[in-house]
Protein backbone atom coordinates (compact mmCIF):
# COMPACT_ATOMS: atom_id res chain seq x y z
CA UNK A 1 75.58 91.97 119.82
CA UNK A 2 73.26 90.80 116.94
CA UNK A 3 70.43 90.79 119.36
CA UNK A 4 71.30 93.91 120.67
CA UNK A 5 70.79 95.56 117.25
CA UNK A 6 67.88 93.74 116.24
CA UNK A 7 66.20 94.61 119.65
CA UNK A 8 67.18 98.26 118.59
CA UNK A 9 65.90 98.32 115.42
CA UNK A 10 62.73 96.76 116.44
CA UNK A 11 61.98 99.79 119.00
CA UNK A 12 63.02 102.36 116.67
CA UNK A 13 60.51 100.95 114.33
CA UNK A 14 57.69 100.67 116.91
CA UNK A 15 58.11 103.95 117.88
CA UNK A 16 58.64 105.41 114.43
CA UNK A 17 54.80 103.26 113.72
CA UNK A 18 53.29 104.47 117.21
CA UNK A 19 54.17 108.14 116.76
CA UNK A 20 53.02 107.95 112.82
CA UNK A 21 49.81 106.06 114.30
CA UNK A 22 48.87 109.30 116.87
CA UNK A 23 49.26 111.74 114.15
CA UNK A 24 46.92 109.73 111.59
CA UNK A 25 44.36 112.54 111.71
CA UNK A 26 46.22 115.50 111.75
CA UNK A 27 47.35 117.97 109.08
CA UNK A 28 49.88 120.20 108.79
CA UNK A 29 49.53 123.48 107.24
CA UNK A 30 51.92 125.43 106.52
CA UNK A 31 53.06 129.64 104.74
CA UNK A 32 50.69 130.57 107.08
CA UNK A 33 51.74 134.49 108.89
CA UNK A 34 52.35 134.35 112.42
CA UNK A 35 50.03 137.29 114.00
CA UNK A 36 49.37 138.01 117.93
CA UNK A 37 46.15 136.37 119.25
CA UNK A 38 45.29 133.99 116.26
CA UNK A 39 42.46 131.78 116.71
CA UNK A 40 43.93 129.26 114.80
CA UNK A 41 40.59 127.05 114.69
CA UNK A 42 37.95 129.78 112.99
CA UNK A 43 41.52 130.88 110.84
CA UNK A 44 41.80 127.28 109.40
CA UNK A 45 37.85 126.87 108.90
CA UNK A 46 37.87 129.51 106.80
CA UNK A 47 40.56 128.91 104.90
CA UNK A 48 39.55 125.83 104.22
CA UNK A 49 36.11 126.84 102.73
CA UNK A 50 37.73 129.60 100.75
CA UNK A 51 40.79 127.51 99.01
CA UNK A 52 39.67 123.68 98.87
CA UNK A 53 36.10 124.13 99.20
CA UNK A 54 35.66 122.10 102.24
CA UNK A 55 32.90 123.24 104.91
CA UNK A 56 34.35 122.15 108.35
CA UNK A 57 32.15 122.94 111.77
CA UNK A 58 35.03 124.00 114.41
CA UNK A 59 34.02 120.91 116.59
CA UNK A 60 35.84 118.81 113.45
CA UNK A 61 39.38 120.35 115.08
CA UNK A 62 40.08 118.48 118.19
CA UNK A 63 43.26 120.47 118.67
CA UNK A 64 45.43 123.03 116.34
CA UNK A 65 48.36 124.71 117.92
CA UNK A 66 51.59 126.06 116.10
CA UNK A 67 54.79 124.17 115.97
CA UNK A 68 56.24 125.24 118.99
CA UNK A 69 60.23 126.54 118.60
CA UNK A 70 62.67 129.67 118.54
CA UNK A 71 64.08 131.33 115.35
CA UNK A 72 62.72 130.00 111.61
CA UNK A 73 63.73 130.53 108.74
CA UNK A 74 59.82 131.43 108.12
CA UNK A 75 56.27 131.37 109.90
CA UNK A 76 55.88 127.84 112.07
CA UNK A 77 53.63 125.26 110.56
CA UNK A 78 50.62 124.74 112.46
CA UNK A 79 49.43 121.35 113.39
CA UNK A 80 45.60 120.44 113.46
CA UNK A 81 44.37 117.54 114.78
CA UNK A 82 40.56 116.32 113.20
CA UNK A 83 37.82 114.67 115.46
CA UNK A 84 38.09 111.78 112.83
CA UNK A 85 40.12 110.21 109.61
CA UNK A 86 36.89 110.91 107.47
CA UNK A 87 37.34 114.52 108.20
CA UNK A 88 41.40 114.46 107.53
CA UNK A 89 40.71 112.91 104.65
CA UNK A 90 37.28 115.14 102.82
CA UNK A 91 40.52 118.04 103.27
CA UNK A 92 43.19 116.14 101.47
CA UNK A 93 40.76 114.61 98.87
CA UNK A 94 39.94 118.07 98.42
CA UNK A 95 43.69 119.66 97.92
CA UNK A 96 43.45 120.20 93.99
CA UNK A 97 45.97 123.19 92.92
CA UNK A 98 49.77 122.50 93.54
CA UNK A 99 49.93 125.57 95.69
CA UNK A 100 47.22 124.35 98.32
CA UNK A 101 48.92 121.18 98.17
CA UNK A 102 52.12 122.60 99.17
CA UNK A 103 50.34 124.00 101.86
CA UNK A 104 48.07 121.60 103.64
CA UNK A 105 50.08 118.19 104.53
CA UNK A 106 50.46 114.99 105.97
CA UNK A 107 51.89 115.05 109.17
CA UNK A 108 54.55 112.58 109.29
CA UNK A 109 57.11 111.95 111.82
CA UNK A 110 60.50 112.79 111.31
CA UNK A 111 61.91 109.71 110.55
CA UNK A 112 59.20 109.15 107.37
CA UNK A 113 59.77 112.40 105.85
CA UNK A 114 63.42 112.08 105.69
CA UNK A 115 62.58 108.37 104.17
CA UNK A 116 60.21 110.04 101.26
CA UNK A 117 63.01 112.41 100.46
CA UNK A 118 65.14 110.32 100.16
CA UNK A 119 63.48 107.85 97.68
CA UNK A 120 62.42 110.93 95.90
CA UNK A 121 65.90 111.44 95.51
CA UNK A 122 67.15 108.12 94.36
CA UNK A 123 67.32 108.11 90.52
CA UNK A 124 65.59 104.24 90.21
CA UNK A 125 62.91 106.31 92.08
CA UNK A 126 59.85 107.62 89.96
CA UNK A 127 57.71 108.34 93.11
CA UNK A 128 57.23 107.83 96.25
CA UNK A 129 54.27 108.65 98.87
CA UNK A 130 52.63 108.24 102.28
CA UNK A 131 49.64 106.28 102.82
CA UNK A 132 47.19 104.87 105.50
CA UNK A 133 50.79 105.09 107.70
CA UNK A 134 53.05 103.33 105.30
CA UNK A 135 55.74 104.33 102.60
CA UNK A 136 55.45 103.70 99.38
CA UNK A 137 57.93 103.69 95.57
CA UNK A 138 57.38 103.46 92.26
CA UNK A 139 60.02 102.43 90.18
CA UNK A 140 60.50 103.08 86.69
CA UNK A 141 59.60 99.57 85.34
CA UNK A 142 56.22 100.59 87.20
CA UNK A 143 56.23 98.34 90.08
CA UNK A 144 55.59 99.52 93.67
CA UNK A 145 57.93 98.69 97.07
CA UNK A 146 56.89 99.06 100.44
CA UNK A 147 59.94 100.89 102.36
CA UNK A 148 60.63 100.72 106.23
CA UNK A 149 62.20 103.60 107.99
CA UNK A 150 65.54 101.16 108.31
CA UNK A 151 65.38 99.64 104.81
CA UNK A 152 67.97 100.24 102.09
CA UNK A 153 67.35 100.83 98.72
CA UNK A 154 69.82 98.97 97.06
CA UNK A 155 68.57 95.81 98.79
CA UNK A 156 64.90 96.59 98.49
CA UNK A 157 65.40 97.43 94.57
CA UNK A 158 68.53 95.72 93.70
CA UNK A 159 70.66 97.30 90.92
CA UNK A 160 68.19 98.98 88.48
């Protein structure tokens, strides 16, 4: 049975990685207006120039496409995905008010976003972030843990 569970957690982590690892380029912006017949691509250029400053040629978006789904409480994110991680990253290096921020994120699977809010949450927590397809805390003693989607806390932190 111990196997069993092991071998379980195991895929759910390889999968959790491998899914993480295919969106490594992409964005996800979102509070964008859903309109008929966007062109999501020459939309996104230019928004880009005009909020973080950031000159893209439409051959930097591989692919962009809307979230697909029924009833939202809200427009659909849209999902781009850039020709390269230098691309991804001259936008997010660029992201400098809180609003555009807000706006233009990481897309992480599922399973590490619920993980982030979560040790946002926690009150031995200061901060906690994504980077180059890990998760990262900061406690309040100033030292930083690397978190799995199947660690705990407690045992990762202790009693603080």
């Amino acid at each position: 049975m111990k196997q069993c569970q092991s071998m379980t957690n195991s895929a759910v982590t390889l999968a959790n990685n491998n899914q993480q690892y295919s969106q490594k380029n992409n964005i996800k912006f979102t509070k964008r207006q859903e309109c008929p017949n966007e062109n999501h691509r020459s939309d996104l250029c230019k928004i880009l120039k005009e909020t973080v400053n950031v000159d893209l040629d439409a051959a930097d978006i591989l692919d962009i496409h809307r979230v697909p789904g029924g009833e939202t409480r809200g427009p659909r994110p849209v999902i781009a995905k850039f020709r390269s991680t230098e691309v991804k990253i001259r936008v997010i290096k660029n992201r400098s008010k809180e609003e555009v921020k807000k706006r233009f994120l990481m897309h992480l699977t599922q399973m590490n976003a619920q993980l982030i809010r979560d040790l946002n949450r926690d009150d031995r927590i200061q901060s906690a972030w994504y980077y180059n397809g890990k998760i990262f805390a900061q406690d309040y003693d100033g030292r930083r843990h690397r978190f799995d989607i199947l660690d705990r806390v407690t045992n990762k932190l202790g009693n603080h």
